[in-house]
C-alpha atoms as a PDB file:
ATOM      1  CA  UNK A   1       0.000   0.000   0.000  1.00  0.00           C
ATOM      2  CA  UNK A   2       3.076   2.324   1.117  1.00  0.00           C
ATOM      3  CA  UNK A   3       4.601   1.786  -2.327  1.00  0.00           C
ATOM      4  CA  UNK A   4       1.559   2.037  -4.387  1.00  0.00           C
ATOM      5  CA  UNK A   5       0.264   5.496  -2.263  1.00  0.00           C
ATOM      6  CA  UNK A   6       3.975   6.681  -3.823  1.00  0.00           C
ATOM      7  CA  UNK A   7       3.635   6.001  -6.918  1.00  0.00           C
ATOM      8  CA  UNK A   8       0.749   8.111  -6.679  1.00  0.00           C
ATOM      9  CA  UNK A   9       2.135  10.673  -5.192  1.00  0.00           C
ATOM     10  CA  UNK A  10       4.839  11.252  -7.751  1.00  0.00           C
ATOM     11  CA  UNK A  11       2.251  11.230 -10.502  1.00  0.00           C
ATOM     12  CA  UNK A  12       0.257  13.841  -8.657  1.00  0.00           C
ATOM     13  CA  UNK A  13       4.084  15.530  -8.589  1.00  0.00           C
ATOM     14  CA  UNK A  14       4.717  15.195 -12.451  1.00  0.00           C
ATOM     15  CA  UNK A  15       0.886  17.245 -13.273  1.00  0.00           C
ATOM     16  CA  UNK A  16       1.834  19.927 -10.949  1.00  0.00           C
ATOM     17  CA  UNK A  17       4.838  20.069 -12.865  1.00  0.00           C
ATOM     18  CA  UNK A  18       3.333  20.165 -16.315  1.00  0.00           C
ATOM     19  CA  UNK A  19       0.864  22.638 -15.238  1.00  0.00           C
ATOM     20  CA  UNK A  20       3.851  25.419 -14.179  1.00  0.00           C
ATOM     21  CA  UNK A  21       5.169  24.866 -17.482  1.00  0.00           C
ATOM     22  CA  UNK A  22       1.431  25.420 -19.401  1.00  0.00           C
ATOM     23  CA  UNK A  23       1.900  28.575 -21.519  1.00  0.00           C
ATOM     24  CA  UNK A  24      -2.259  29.077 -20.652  1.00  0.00           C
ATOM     25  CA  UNK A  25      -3.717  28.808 -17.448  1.00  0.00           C
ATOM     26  CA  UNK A  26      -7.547  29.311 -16.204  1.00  0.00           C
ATOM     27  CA  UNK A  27      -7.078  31.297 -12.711  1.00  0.00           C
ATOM     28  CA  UNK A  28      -8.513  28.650 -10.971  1.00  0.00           C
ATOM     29  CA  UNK A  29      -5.636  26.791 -12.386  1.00  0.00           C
ATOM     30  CA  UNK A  30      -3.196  29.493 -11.348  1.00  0.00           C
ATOM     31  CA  UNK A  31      -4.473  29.326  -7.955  1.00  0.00           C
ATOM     32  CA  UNK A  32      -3.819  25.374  -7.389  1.00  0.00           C
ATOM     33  CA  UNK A  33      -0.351  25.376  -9.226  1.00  0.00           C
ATOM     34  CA  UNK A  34       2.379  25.570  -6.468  1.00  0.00           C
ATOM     35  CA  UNK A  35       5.176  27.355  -8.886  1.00  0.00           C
ATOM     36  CA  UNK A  36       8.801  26.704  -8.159  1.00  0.00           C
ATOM     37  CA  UNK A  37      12.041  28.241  -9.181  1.00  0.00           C
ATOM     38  CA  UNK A  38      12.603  27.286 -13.224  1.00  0.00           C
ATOM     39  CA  UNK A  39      14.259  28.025 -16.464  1.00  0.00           C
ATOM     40  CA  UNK A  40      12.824  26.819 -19.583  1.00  0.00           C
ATOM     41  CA  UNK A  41      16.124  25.801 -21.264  1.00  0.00           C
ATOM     42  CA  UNK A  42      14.151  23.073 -23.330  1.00  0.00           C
ATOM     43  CA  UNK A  43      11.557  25.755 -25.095  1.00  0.00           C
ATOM     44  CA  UNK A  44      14.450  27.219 -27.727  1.00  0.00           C
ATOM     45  CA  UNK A  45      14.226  24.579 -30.732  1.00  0.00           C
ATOM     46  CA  UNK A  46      12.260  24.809 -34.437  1.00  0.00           C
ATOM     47  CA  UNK A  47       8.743  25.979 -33.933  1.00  0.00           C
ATOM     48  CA  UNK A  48       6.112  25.819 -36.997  1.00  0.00           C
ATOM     49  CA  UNK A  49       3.764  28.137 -36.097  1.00  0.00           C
ATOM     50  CA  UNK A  50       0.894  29.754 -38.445  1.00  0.00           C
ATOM     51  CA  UNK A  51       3.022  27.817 -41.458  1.00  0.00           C
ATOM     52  CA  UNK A  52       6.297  29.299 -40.690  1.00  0.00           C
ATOM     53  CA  UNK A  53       8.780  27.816 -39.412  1.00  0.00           C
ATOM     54  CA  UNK A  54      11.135  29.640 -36.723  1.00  0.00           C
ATOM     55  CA  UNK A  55      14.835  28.335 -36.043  1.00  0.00           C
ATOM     56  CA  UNK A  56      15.647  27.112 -32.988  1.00  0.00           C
ATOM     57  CA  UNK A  57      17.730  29.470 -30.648  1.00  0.00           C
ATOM     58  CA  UNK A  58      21.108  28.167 -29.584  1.00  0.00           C
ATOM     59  CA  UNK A  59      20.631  29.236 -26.021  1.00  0.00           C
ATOM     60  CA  UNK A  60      23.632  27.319 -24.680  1.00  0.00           C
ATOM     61  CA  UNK A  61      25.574  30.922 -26.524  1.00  0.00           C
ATOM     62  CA  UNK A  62      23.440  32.953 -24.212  1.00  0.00           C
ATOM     63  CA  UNK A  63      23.410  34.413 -20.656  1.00  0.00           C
ATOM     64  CA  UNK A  64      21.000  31.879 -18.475  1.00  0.00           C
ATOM     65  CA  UNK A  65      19.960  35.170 -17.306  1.00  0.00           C
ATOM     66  CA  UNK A  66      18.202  36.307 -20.353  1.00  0.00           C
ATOM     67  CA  UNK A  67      16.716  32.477 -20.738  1.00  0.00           C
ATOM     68  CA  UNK A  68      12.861  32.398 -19.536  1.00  0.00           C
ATOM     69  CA  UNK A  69      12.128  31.121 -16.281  1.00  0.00           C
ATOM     70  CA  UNK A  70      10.209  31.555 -13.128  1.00  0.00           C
ATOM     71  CA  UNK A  71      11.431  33.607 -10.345  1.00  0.00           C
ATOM     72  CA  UNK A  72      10.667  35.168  -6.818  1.00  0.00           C
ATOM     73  CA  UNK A  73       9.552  38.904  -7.799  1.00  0.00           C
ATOM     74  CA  UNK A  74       7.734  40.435  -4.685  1.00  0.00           C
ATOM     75  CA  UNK A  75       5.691  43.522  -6.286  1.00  0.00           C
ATOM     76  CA  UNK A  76       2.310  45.589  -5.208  1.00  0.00           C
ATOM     77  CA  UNK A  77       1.199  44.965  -8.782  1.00  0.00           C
ATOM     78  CA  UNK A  78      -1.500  42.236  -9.234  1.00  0.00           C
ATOM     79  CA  UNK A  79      -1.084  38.821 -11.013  1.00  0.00           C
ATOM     80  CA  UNK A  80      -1.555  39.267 -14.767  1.00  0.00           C
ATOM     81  CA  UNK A  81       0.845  42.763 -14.849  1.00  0.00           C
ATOM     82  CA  UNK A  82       3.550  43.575 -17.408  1.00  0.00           C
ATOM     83  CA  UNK A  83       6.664  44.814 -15.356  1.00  0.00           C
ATOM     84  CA  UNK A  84       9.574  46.157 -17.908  1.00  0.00           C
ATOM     85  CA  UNK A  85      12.969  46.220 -16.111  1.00  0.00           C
ATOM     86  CA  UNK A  86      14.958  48.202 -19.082  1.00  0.00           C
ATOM     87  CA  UNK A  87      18.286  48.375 -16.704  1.00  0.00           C
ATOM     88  CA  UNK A  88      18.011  44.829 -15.855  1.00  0.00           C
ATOM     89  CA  UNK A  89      17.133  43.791 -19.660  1.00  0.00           C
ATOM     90  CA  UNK A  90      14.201  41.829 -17.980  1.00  0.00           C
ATOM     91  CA  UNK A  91      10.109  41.302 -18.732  1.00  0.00           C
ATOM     92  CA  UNK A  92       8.293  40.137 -15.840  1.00  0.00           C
ATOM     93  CA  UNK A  93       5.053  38.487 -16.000  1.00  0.00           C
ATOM     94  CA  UNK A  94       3.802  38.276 -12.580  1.00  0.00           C
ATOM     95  CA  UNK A  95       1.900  35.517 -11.238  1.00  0.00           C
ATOM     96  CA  UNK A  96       0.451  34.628  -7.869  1.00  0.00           C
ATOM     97  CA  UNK A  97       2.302  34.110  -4.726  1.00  0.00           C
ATOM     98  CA  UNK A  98       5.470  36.470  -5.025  1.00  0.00           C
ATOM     99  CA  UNK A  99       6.461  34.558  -8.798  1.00  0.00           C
ATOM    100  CA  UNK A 100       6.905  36.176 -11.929  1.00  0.00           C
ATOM    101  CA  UNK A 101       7.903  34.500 -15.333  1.00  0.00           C
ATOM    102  CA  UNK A 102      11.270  36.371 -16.291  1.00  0.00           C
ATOM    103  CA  UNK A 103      12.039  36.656 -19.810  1.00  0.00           C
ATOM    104  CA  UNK A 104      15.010  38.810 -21.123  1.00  0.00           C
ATOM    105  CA  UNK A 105      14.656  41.897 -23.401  1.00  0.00           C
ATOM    106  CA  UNK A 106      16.239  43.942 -25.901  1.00  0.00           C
ATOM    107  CA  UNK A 107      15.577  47.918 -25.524  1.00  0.00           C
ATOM    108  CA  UNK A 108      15.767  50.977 -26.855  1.00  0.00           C
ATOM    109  CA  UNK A 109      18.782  52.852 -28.010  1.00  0.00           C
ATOM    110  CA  UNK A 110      19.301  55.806 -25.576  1.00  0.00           C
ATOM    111  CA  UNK A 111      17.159  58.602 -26.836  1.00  0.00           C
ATOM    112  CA  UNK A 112      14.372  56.179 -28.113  1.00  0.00           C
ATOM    113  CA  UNK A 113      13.516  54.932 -24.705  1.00  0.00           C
ATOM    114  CA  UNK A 114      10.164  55.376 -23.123  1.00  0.00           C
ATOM    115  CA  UNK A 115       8.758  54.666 -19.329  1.00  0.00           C
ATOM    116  CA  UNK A 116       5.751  54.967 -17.690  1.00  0.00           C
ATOM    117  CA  UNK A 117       2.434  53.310 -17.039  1.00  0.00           C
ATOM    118  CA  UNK A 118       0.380  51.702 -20.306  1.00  0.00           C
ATOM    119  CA  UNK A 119      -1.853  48.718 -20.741  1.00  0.00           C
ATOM    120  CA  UNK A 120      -1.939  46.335 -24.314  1.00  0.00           C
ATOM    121  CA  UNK A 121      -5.059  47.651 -26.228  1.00  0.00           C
ATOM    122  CA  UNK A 122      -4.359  45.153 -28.583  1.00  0.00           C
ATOM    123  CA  UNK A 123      -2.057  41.861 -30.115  1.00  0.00           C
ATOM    124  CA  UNK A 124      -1.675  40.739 -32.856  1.00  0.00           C
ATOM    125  CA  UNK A 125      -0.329  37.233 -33.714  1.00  0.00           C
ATOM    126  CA  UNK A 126       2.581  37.388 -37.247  1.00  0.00           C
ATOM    127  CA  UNK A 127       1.931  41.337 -37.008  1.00  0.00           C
ATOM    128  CA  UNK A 128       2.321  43.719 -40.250  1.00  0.00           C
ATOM    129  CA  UNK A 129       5.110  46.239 -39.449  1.00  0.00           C
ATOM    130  CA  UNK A 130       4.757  49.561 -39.885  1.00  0.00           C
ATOM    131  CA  UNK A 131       7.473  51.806 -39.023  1.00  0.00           C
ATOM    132  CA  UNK A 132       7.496  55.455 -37.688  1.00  0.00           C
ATOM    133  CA  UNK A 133       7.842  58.128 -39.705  1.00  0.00           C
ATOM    134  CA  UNK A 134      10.483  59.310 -37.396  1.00  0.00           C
ATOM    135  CA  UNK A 135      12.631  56.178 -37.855  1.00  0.00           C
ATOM    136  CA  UNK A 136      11.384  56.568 -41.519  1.00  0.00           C
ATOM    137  CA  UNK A 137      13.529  59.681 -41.182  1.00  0.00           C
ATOM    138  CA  UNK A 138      16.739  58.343 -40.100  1.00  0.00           C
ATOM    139  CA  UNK A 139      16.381  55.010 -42.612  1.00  0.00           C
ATOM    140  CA  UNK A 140      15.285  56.320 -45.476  1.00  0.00           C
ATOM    141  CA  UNK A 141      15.694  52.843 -47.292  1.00  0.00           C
ATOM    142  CA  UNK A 142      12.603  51.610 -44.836  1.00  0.00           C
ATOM    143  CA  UNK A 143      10.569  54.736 -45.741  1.00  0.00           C
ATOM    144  CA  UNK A 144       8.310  52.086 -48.506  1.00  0.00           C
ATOM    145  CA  UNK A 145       6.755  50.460 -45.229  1.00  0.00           C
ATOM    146  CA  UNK A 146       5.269  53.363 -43.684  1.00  0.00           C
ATOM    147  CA  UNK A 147       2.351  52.907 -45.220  1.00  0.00           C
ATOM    148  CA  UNK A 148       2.393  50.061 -47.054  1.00  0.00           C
ATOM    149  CA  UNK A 149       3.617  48.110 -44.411  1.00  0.00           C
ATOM    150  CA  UNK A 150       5.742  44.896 -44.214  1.00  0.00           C
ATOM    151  CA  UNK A 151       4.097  41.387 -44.310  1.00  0.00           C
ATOM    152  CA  UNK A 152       4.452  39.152 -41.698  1.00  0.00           C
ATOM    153  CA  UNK A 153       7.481  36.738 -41.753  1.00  0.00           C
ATOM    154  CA  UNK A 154      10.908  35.210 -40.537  1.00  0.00           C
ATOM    155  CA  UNK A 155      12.518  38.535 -41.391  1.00  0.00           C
ATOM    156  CA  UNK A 156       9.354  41.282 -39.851  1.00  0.00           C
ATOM    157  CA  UNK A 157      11.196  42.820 -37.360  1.00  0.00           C
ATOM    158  CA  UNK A 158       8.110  42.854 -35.081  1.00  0.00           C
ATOM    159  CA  UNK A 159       8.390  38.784 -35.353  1.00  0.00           C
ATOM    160  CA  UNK A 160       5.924  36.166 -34.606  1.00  0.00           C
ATOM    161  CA  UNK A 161       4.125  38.415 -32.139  1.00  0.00           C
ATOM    162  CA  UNK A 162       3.074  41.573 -31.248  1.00  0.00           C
ATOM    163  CA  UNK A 163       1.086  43.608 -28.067  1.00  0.00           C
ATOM    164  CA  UNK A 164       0.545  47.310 -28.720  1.00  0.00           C
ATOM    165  CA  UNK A 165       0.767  49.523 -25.251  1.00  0.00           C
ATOM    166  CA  UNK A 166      -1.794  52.613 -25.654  1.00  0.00           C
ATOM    167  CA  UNK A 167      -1.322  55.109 -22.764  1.00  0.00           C
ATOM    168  CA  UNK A 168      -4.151  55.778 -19.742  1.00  0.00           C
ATOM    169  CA  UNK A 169      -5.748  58.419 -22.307  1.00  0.00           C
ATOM    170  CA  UNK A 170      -6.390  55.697 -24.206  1.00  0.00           C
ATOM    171  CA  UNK A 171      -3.492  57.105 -26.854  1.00  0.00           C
ATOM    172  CA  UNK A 172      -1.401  54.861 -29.030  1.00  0.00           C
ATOM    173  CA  UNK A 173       2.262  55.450 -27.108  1.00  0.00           C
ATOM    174  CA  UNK A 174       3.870  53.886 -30.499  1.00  0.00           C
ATOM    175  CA  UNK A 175       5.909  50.953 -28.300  1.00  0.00           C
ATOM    176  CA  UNK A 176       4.946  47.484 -28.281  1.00  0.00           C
ATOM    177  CA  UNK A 177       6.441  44.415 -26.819  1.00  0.00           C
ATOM    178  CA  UNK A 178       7.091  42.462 -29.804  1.00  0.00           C
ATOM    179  CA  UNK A 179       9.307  39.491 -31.067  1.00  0.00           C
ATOM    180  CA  UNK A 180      12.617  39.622 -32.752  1.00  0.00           C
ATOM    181  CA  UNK A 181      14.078  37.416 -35.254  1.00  0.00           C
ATOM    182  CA  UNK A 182      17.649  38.919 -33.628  1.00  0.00           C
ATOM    183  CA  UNK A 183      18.271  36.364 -30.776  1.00  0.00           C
ATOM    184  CA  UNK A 184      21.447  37.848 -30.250  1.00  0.00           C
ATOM    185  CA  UNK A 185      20.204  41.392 -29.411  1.00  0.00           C
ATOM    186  CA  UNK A 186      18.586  40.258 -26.657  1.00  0.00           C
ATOM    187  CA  UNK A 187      19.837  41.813 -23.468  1.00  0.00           C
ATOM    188  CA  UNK A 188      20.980  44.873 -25.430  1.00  0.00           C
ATOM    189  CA  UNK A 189      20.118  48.191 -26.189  1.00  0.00           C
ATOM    190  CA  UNK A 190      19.495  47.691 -30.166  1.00  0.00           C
ATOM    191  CA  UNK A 191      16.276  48.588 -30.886  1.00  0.00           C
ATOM    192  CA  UNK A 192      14.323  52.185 -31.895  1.00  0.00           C
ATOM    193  CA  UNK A 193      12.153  52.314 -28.298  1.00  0.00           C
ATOM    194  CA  UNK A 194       9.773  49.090 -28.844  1.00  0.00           C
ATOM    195  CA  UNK A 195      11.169  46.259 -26.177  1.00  0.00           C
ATOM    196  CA  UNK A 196      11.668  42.668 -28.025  1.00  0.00           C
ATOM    197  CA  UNK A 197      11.882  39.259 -26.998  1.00  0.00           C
ATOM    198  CA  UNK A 198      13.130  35.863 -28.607  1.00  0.00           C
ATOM    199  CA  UNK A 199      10.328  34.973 -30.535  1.00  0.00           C
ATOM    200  CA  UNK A 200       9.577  31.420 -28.465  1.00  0.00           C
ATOM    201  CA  UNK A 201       9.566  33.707 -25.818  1.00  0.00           C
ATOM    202  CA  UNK A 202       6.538  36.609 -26.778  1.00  0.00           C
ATOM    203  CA  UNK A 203       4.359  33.408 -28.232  1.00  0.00           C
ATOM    204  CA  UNK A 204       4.962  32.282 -24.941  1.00  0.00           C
ATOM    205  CA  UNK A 205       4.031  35.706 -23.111  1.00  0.00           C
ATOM    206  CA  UNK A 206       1.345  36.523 -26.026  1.00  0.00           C
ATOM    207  CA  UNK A 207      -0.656  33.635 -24.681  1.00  0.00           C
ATOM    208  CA  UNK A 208      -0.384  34.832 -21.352  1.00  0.00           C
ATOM    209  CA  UNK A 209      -2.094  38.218 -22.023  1.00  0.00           C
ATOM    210  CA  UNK A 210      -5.317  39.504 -22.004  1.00  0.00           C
ATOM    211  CA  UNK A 211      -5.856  42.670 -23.804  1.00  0.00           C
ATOM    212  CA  UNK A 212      -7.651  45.579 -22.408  1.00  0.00           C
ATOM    213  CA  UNK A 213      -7.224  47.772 -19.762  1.00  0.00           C
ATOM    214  CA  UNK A 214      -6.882  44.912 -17.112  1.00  0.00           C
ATOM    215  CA  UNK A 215      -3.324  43.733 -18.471  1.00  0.00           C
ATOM    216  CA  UNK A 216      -1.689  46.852 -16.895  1.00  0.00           C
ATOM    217  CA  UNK A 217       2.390  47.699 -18.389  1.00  0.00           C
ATOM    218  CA  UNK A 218       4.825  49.163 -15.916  1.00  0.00           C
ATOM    219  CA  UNK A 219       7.899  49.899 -17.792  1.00  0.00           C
ATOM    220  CA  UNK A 220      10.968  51.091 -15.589  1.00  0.00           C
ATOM    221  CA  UNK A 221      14.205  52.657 -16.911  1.00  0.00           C
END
């Protein structure tokens, strides 16, 4: 009986386990799921998603620290929140019970950086990319998309995903977490303002997020 009641016991181990690492979680489910401590070195290989197919990311070139995982973040802001660390070069998602999901970032170059308070109005998944006329300005040789725009695909520099934070005036603030087909420029300050992730990582943090004015964006320079 001892040995069977075990057995048991490390099954009921293994679902908790495979529910921490559930990209999509009822709150309920949130509620039951005792998270630990844990980095997500196995989510980095070929996904086909939406009939592309993204490379896998060789994550054993890149700083642990910038590799998703789940942390102990203590934080007045409720479950569900966007926290953007830009000094750190970390996103954290923040769950129940003083845990966050950490993901690492690329940010703005200095001069294109924003901070404040902002919530996602809207995502989109393999997102049409349409640059500002401002950057328009500097690169004249992306001028073509500012209207047009540029199709989704492997090379969109808004990647497989993107959430678009609108201001509490309900104005478009022009930044949006978005993925990046540039694994490498993670954890660096390479971008024109917008904040990017690894593209396994915002599908991962897309299907997280709720748009609307309850999925609240704290970004902190």
């Amino acid at each position: 009986m001892r040995v069977r009641n075990s057995m048991l016991a490390l099954g009921l181990l293994a679902s908790v386990a495979l529910a921490g690492c559930s990209t999509v979680t009822s709150s309920s489910e949130t509620k039951s799921v005792s998270y630990t401590e844990q980095i997500f070195t196995d989510s980095y290989g070929s996904v086909q998603d939406a009939g592309y197919t993204l490379p896998a990311i060789p994550i054993n070139r890149m700083d642990k620290k910038f590799v998703r995982q789940i942390v102990s973040y203590q934080t007045n802001e409720k479950p569900g929140t966007i926290v953007v660390n830009t000094r750190e070069r970390h996103l954290y998602y923040i769950l129940p019970n003083g845990k966050a999901v950490r993901y690492g970032i690329g940010v703005g170059k200095q001069g294109f950086a924003w901070s404040g308070t902002a919530y996602v109005a809207w995502k989109q998944e393999w997102p049409t990319w349409h640059p500002p006329k401002e950057m328009a300005a500097r690169k004249p040789d992306i001028a073509r998309y500012v209207e047009a725009g540029m199709g989704p695909g492997l090379n969109n520099p808004l990647g497989a995903r993107a959430m678009y934070l609108f201001n509490e005036k309900g104005q478009d603030t022009l930044f949006r977490l978005h993925g990046t087909p540039e694994w490498a420029s993670i954890g660096t300050a390479a971008s024109s303002g917008c904040i990017r992730l690894m593209n396994q990582d915002v599908i991962d943090l897309y299907s997280r997020v709720r748009p609307g004015r309850q999925t609240k964006v704290v970004v902190i320079q």
